[in-house]
PDB file of N, CA and C in Angstrom:
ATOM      1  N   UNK A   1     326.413 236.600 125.707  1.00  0.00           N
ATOM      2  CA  UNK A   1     326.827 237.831 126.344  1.00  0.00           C
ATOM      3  C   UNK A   1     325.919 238.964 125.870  1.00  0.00           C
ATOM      4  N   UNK A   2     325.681 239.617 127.045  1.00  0.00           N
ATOM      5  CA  UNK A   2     324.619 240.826 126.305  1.00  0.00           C
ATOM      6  C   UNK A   2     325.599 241.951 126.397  1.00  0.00           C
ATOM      7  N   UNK A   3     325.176 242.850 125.399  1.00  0.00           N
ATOM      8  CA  UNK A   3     326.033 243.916 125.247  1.00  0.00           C
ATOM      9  C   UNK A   3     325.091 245.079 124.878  1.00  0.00           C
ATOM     10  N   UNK A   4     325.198 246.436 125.448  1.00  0.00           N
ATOM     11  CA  UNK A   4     324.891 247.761 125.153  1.00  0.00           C
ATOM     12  C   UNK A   4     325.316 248.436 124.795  1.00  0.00           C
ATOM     13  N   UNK A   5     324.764 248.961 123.163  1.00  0.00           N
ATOM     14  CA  UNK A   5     325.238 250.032 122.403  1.00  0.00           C
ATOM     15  C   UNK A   5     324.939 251.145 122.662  1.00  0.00           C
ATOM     16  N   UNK A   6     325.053 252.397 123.374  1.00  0.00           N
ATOM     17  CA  UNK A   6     324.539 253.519 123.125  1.00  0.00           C
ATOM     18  C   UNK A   6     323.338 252.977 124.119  1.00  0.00           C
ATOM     19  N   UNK A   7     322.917 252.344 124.669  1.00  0.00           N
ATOM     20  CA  UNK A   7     321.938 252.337 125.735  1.00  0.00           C
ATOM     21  C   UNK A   7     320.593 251.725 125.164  1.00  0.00           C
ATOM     22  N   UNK A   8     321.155 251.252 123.772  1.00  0.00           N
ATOM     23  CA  UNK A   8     319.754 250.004 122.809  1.00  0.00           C
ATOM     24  C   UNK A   8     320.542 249.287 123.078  1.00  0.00           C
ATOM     25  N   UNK A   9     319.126 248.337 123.254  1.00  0.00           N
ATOM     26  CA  UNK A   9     319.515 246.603 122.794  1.00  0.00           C
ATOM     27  C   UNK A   9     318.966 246.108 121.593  1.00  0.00           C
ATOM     28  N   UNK A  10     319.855 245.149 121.301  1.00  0.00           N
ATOM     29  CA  UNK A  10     319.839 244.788 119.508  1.00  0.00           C
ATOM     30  C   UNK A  10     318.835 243.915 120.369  1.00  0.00           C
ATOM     31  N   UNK A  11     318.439 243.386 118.920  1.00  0.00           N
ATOM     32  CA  UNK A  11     316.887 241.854 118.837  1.00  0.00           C
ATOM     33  C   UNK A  11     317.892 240.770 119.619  1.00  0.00           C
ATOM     34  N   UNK A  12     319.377 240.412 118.573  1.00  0.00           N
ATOM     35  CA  UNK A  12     319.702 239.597 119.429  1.00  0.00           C
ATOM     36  C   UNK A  12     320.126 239.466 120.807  1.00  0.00           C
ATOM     37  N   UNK A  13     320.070 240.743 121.745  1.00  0.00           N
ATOM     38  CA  UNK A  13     320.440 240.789 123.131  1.00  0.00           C
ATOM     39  C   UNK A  13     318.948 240.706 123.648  1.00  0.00           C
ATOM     40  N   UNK A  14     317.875 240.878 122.919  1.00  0.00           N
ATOM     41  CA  UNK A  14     316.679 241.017 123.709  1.00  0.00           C
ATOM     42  C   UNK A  14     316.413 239.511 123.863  1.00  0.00           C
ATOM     43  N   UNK A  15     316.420 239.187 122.404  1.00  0.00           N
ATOM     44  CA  UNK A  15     316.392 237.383 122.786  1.00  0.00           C
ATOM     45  C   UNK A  15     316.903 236.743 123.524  1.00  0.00           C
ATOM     46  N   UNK A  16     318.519 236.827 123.726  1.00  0.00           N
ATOM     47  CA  UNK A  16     318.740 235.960 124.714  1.00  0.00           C
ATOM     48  C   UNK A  16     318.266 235.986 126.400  1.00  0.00           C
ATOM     49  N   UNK A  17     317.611 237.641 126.529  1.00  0.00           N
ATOM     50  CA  UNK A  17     317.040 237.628 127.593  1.00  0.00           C
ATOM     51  C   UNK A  17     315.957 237.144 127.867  1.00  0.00           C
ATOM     52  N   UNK A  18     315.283 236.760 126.604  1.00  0.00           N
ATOM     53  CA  UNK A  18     314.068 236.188 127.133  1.00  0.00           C
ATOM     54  C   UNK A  18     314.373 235.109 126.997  1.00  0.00           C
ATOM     55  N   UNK A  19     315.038 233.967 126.376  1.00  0.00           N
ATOM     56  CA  UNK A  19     315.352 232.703 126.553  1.00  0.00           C
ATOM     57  C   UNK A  19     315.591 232.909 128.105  1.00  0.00           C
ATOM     58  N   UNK A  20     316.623 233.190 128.802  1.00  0.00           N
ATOM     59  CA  UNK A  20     317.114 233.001 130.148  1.00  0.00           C
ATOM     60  C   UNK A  20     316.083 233.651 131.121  1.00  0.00           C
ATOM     61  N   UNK A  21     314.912 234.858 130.731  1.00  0.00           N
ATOM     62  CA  UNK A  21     313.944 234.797 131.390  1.00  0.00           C
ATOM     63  C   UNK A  21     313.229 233.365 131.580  1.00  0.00           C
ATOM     64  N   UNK A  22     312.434 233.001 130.384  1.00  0.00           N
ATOM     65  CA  UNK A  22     311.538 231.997 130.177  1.00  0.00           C
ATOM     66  C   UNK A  22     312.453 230.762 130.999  1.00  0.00           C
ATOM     67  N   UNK A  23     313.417 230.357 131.312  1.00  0.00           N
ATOM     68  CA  UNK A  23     314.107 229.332 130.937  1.00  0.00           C
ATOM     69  C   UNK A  23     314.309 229.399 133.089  1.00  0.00           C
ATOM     70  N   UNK A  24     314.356 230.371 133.831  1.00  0.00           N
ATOM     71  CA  UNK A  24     314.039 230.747 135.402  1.00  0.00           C
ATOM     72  C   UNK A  24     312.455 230.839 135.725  1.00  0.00           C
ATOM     73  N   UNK A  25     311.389 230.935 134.727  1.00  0.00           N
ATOM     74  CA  UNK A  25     310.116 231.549 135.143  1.00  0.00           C
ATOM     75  C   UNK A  25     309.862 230.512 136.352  1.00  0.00           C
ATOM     76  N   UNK A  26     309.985 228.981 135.363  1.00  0.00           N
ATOM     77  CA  UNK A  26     308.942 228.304 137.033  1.00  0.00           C
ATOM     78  C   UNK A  26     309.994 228.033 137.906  1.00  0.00           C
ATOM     79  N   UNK A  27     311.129 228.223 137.942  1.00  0.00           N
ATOM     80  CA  UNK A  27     311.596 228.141 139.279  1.00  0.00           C
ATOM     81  C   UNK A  27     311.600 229.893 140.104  1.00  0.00           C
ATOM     82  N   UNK A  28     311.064 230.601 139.253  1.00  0.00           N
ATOM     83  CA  UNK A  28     310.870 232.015 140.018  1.00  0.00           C
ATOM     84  C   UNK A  28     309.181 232.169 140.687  1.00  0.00           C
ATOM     85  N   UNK A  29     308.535 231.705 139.818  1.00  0.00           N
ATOM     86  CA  UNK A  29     307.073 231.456 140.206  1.00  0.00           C
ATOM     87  C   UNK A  29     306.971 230.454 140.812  1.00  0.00           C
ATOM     88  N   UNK A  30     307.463 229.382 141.191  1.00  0.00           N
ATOM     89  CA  UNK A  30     307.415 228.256 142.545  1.00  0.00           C
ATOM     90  C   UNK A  30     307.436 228.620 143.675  1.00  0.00           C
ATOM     91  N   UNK A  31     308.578 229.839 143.695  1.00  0.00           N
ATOM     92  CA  UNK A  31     309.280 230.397 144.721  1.00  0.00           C
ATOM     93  C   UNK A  31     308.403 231.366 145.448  1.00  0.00           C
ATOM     94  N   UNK A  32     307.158 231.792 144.576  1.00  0.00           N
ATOM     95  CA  UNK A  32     306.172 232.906 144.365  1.00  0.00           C
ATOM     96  C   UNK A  32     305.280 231.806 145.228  1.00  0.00           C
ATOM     97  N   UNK A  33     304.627 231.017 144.755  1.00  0.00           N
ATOM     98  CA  UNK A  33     303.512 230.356 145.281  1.00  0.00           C
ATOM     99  C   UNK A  33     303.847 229.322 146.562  1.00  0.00           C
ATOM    100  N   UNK A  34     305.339 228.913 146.637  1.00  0.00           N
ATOM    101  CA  UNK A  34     305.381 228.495 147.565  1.00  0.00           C
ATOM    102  C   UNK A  34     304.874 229.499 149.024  1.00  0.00           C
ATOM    103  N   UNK A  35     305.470 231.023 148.905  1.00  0.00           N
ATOM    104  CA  UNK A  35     305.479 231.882 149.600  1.00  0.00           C
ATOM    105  C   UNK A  35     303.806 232.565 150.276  1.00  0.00           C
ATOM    106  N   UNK A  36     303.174 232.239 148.968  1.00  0.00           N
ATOM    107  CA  UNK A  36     301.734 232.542 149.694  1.00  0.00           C
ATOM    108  C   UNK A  36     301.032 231.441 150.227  1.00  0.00           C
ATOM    109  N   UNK A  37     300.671 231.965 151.419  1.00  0.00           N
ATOM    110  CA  UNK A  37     299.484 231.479 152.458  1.00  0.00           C
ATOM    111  C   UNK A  37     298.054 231.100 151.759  1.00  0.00           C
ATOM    112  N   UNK A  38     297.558 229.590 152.148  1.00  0.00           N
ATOM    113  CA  UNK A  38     296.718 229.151 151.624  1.00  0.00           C
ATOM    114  C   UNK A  38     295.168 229.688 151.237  1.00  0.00           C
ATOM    115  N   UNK A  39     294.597 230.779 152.390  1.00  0.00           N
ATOM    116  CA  UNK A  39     293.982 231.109 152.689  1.00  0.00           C
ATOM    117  C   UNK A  39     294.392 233.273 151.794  1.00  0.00           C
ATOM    118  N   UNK A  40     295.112 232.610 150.183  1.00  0.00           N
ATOM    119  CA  UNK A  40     294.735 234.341 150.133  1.00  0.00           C
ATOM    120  C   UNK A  40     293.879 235.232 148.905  1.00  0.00           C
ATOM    121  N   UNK A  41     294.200 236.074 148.863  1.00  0.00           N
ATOM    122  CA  UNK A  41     293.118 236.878 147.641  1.00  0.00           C
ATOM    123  C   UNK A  41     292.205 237.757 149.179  1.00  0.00           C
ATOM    124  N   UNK A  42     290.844 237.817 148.007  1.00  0.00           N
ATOM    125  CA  UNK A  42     290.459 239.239 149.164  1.00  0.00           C
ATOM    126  C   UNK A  42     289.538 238.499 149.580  1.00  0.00           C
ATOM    127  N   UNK A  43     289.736 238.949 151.031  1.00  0.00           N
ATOM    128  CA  UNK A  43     288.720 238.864 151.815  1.00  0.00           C
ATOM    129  C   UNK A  43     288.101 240.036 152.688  1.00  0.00           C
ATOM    130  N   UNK A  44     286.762 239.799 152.680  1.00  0.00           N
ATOM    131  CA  UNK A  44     286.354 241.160 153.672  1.00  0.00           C
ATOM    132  C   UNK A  44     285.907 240.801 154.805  1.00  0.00           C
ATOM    133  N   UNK A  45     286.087 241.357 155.977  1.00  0.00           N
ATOM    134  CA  UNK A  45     285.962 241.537 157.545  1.00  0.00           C
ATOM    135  C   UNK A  45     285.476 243.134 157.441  1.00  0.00           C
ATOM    136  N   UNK A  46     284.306 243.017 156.884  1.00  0.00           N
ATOM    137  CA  UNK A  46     283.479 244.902 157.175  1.00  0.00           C
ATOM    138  C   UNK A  46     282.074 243.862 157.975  1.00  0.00           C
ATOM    139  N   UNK A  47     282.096 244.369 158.946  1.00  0.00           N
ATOM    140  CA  UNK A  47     280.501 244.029 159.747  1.00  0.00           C
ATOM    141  C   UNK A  47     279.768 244.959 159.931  1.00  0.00           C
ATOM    142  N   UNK A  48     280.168 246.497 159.420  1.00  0.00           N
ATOM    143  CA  UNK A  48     279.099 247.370 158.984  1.00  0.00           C
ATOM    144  C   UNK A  48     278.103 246.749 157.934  1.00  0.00           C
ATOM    145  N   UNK A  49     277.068 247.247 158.096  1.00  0.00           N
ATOM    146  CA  UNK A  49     276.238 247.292 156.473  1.00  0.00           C
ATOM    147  C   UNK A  49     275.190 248.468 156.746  1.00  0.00           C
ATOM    148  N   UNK A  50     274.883 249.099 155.404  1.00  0.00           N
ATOM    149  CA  UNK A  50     273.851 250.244 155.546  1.00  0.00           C
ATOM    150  C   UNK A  50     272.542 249.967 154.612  1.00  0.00           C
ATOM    151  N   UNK A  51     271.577 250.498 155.018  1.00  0.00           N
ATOM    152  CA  UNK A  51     270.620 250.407 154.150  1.00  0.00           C
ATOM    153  C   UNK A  51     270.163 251.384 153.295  1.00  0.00           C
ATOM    154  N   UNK A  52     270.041 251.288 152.090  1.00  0.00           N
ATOM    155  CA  UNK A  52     269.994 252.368 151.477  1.00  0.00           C
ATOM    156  C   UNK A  52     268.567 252.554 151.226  1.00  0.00           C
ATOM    157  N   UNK A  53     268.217 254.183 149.876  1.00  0.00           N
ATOM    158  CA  UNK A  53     267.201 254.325 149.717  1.00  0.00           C
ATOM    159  C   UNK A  53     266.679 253.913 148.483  1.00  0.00           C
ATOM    160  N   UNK A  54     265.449 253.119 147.690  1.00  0.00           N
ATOM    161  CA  UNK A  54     265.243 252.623 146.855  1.00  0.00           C
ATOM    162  C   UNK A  54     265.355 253.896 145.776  1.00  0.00           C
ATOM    163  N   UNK A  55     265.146 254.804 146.253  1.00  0.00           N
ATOM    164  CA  UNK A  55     264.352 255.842 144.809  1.00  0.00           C
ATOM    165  C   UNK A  55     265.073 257.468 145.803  1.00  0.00           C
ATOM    166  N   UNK A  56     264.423 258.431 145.004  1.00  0.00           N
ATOM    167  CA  UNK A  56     264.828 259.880 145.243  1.00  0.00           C
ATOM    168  C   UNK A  56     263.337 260.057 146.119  1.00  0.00           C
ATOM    169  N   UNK A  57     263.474 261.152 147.031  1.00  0.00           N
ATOM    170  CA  UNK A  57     262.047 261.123 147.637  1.00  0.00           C
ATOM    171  C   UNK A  57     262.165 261.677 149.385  1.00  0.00           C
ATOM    172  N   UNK A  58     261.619 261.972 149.878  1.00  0.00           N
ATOM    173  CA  UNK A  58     260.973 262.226 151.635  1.00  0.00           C
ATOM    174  C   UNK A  58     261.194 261.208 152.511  1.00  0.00           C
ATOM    175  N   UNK A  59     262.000 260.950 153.552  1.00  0.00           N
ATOM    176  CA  UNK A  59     262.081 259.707 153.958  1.00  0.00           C
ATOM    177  C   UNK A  59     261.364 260.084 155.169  1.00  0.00           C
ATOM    178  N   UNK A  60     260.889 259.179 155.747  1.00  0.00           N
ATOM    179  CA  UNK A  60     259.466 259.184 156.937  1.00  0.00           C
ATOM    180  C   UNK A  60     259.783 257.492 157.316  1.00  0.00           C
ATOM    181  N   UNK A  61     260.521 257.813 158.646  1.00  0.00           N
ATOM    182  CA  UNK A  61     260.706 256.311 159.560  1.00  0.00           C
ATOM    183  C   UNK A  61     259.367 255.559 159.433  1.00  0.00           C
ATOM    184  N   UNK A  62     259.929 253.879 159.654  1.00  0.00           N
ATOM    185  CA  UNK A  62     258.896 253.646 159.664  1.00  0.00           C
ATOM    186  C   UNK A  62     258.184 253.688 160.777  1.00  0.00           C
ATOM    187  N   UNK A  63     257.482 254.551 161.577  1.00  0.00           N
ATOM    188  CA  UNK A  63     256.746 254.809 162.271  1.00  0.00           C
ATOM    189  C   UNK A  63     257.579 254.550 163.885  1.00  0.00           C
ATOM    190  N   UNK A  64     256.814 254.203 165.362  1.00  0.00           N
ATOM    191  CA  UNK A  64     257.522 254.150 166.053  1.00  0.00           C
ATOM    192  C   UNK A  64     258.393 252.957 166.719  1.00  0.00           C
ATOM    193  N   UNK A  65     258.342 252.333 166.109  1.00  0.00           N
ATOM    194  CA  UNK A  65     259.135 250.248 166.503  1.00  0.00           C
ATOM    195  C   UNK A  65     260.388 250.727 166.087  1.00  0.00           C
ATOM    196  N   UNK A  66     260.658 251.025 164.681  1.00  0.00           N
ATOM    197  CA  UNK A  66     262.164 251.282 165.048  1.00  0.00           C
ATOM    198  C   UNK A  66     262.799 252.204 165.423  1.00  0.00           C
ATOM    199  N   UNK A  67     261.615 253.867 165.367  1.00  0.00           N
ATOM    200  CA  UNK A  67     262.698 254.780 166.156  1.00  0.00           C
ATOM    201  C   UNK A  67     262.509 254.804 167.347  1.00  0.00           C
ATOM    202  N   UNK A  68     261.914 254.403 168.010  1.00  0.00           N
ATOM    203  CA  UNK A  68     261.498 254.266 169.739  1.00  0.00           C
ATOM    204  C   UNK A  68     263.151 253.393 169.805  1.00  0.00           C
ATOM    205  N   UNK A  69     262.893 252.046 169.442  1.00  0.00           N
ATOM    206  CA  UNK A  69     263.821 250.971 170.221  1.00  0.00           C
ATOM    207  C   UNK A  69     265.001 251.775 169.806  1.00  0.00           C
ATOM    208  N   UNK A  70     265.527 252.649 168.583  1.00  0.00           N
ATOM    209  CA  UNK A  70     266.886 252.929 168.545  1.00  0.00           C
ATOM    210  C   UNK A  70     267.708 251.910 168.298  1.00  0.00           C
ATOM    211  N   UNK A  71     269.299 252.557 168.491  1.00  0.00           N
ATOM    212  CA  UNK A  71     270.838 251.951 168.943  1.00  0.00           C
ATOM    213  C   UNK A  71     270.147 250.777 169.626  1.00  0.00           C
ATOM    214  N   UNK A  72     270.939 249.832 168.822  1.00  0.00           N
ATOM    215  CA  UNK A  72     271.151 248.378 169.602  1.00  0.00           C
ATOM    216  C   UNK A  72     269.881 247.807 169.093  1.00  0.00           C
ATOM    217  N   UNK A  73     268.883 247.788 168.646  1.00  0.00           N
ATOM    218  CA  UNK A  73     267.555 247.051 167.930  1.00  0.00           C
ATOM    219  C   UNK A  73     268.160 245.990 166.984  1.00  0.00           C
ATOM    220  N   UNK A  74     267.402 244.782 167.426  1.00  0.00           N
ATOM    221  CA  UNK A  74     268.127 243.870 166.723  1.00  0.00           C
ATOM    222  C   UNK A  74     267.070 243.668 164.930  1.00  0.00           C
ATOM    223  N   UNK A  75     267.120 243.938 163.686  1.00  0.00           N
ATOM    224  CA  UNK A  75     266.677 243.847 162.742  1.00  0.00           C
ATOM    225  C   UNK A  75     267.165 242.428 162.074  1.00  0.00           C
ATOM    226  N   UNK A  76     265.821 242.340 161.061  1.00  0.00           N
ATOM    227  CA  UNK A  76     265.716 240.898 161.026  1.00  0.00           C
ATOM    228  C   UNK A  76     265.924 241.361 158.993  1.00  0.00           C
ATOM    229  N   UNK A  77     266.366 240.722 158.829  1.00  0.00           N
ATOM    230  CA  UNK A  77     265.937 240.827 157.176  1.00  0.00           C
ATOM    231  C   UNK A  77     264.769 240.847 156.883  1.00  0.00           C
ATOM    232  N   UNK A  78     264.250 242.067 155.980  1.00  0.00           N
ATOM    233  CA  UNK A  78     262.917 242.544 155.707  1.00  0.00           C
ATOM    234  C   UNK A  78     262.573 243.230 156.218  1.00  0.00           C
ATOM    235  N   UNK A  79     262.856 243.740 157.170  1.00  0.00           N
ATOM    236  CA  UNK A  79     262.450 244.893 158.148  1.00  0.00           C
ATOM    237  C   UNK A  79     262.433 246.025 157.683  1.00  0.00           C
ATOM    238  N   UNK A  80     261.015 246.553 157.720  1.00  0.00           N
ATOM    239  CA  UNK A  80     261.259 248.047 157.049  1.00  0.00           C
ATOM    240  C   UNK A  80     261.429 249.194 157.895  1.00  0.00           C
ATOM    241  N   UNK A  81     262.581 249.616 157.743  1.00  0.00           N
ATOM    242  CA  UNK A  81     262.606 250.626 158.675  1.00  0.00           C
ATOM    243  C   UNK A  81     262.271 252.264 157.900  1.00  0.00           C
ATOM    244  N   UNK A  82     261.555 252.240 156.915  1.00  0.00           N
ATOM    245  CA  UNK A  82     261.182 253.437 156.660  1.00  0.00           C
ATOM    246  C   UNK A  82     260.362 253.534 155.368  1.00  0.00           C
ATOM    247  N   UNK A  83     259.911 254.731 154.882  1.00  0.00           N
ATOM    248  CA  UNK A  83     259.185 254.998 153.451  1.00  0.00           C
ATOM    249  C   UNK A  83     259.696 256.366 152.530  1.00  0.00           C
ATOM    250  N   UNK A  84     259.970 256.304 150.916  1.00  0.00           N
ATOM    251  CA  UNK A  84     260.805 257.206 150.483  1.00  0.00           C
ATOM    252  C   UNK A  84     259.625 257.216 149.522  1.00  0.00           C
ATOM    253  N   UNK A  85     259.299 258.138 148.945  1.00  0.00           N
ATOM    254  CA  UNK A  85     258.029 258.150 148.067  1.00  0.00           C
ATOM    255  C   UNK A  85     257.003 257.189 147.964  1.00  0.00           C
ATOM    256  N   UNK A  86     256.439 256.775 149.051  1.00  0.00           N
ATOM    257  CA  UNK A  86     255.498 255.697 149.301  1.00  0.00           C
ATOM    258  C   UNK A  86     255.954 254.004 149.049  1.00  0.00           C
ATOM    259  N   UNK A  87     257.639 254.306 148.850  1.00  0.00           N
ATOM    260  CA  UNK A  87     257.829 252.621 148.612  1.00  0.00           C
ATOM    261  C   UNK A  87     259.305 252.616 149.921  1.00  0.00           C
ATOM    262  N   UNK A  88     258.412 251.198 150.361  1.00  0.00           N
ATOM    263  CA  UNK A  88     258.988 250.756 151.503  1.00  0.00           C
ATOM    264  C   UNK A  88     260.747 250.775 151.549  1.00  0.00           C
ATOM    265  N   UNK A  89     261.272 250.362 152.587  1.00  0.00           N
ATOM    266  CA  UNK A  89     263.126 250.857 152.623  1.00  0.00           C
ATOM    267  C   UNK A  89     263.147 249.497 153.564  1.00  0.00           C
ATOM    268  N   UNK A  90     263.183 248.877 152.961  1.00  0.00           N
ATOM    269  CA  UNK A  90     263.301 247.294 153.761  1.00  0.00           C
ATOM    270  C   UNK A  90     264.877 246.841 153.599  1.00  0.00           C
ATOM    271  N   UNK A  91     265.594 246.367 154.772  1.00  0.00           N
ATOM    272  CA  UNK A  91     266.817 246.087 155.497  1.00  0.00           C
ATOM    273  C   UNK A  91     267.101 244.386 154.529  1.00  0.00           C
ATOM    274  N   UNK A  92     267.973 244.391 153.341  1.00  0.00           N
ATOM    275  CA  UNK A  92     268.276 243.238 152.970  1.00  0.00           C
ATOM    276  C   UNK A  92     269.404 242.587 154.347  1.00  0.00           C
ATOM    277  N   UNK A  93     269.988 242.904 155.261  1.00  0.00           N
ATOM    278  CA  UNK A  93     270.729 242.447 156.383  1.00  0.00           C
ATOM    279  C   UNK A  93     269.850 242.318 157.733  1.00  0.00           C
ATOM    280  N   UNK A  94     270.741 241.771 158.478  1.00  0.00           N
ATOM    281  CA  UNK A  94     270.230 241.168 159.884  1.00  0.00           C
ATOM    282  C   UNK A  94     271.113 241.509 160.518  1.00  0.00           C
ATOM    283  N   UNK A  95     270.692 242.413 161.862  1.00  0.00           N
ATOM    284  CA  UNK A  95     271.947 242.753 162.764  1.00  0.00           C
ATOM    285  C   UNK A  95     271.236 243.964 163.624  1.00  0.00           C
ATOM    286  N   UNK A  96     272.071 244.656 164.046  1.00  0.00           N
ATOM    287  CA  UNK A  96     272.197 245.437 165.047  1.00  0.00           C
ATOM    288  C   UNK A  96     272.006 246.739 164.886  1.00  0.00           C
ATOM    289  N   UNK A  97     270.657 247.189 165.153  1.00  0.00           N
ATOM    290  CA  UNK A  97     270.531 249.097 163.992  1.00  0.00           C
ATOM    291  C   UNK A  97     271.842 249.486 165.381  1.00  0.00           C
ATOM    292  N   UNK A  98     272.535 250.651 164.513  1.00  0.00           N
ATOM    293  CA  UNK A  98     273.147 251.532 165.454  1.00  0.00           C
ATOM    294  C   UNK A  98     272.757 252.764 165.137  1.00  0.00           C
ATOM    295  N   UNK A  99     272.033 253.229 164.564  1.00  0.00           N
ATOM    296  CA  UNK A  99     271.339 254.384 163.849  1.00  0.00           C
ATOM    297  C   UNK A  99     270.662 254.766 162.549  1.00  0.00           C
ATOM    298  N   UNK A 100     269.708 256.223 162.734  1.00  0.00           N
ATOM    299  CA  UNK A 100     269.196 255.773 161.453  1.00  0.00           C
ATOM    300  C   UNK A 100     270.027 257.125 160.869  1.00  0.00           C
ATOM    301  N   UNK A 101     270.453 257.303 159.699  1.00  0.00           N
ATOM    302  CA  UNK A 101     271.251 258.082 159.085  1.00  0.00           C
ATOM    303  C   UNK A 101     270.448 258.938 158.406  1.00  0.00           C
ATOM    304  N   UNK A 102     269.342 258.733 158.135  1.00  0.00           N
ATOM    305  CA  UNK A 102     268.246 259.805 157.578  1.00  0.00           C
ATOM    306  C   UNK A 102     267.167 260.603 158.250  1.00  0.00           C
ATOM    307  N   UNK A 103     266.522 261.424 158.640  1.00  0.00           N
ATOM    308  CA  UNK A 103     265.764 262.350 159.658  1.00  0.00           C
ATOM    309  C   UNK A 103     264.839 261.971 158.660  1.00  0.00           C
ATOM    310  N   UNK A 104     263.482 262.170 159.763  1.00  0.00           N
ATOM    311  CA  UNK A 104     262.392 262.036 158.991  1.00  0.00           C
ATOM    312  C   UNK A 104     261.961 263.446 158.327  1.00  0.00           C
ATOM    313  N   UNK A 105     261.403 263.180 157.389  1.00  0.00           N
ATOM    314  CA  UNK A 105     261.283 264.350 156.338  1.00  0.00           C
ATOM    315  C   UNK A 105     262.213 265.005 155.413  1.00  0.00           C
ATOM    316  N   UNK A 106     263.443 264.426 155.729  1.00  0.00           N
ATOM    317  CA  UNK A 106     264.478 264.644 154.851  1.00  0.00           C
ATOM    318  C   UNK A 106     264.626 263.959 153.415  1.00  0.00           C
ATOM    319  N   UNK A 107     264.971 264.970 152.097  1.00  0.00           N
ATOM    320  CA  UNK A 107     264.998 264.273 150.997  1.00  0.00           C
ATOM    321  C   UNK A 107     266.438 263.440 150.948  1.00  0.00           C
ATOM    322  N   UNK A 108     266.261 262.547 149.752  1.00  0.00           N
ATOM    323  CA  UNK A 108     267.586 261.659 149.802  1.00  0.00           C
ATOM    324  C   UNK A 108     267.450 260.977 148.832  1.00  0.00           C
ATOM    325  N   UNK A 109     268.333 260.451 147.877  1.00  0.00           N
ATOM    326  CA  UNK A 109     268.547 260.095 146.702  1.00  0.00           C
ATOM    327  C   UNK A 109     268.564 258.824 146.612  1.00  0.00           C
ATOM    328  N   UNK A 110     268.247 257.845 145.290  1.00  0.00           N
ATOM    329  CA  UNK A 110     268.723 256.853 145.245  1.00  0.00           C
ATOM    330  C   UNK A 110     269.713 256.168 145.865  1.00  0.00           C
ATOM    331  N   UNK A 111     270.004 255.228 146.380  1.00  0.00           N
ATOM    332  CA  UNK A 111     271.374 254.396 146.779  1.00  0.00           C
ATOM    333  C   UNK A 111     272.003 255.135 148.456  1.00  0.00           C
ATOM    334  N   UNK A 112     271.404 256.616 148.852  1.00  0.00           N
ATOM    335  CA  UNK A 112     271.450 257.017 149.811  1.00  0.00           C
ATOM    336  C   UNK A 112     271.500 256.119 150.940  1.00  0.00           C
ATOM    337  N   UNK A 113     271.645 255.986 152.394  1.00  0.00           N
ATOM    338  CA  UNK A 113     272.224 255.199 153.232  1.00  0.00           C
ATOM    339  C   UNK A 113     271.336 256.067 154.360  1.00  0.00           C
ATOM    340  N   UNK A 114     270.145 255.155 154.635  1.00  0.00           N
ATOM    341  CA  UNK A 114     269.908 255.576 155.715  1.00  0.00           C
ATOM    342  C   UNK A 114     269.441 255.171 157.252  1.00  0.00           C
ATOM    343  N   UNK A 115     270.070 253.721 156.815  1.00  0.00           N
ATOM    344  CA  UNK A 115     270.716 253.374 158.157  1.00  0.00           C
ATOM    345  C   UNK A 115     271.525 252.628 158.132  1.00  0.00           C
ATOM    346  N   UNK A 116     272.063 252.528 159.918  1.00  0.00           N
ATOM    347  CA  UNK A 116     272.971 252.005 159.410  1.00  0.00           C
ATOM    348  C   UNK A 116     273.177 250.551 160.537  1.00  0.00           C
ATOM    349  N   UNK A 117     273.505 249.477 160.088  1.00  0.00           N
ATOM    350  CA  UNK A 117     273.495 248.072 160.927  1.00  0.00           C
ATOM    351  C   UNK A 117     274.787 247.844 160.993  1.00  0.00           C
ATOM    352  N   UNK A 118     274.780 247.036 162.023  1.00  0.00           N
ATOM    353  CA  UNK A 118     276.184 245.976 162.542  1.00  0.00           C
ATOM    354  C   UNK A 118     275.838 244.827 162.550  1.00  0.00           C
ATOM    355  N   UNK A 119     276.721 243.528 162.100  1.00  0.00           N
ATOM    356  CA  UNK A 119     276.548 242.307 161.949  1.00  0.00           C
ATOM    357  C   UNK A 119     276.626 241.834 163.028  1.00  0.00           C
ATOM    358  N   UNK A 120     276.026 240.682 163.752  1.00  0.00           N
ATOM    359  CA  UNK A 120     276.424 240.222 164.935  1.00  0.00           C
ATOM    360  C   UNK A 120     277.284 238.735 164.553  1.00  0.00           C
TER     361      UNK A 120
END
């Protein structure tokens, strides 16, 4: 029997709760895992991806192939679509430019995002 003094619990009321905890766990955690779906934890469904900028620096497209074709240009991995202090801004993804997020001549920082793809 558990009993409350004044709104403490003695050692021996704490104990017997954890005996009768411990003593339900795996039939409370069965009840747990029966309940989840095989397929869970995280998963991501983002088919955005952006490309960022290697360094701090001037960004200058790469010339006119990718800003001519624009929205909808299909990019291949490796594709450089631009230059930030003389080092290339090459697309680790494959997909679909939908824009470029940086103007040419504009400064922009490390890790900056300046374009941006869709997965097909």
């Amino acid at each position: 029997m558990t009993a409350i003094f004044d709104g403490v619990w003695t050692s021996d009321d704490v104990a017997s709760q954890r005996g009768l905890w411990r003593s339900n766990l795996p039939s409370l955690v069965g009840a747990v895992i029966d309940d989840v779906p095989e397929d869970h934890g995280e998963q991501l469904h983002v088919f955005e991806r952006v490309v960022i900028s290697p360094c701090a620096g001037v960004f200058e497209p790469a010339g006119a192939a990718v800003m001519t074709v624009g929205a909808g240009a299909r990019i291949e991995v490796g594709t450089v679509v631009g230059q930030v202090s003389r080092r290339e801004v090459r697309s680790p993804f494959a997909g679909l430019l939908m824009a470029m997020l940086a103007l040419p001549g504009e400064r922009v920082r490390p890790g900056q995002p300046v374009a941006w793809l869709r997965l097909e």
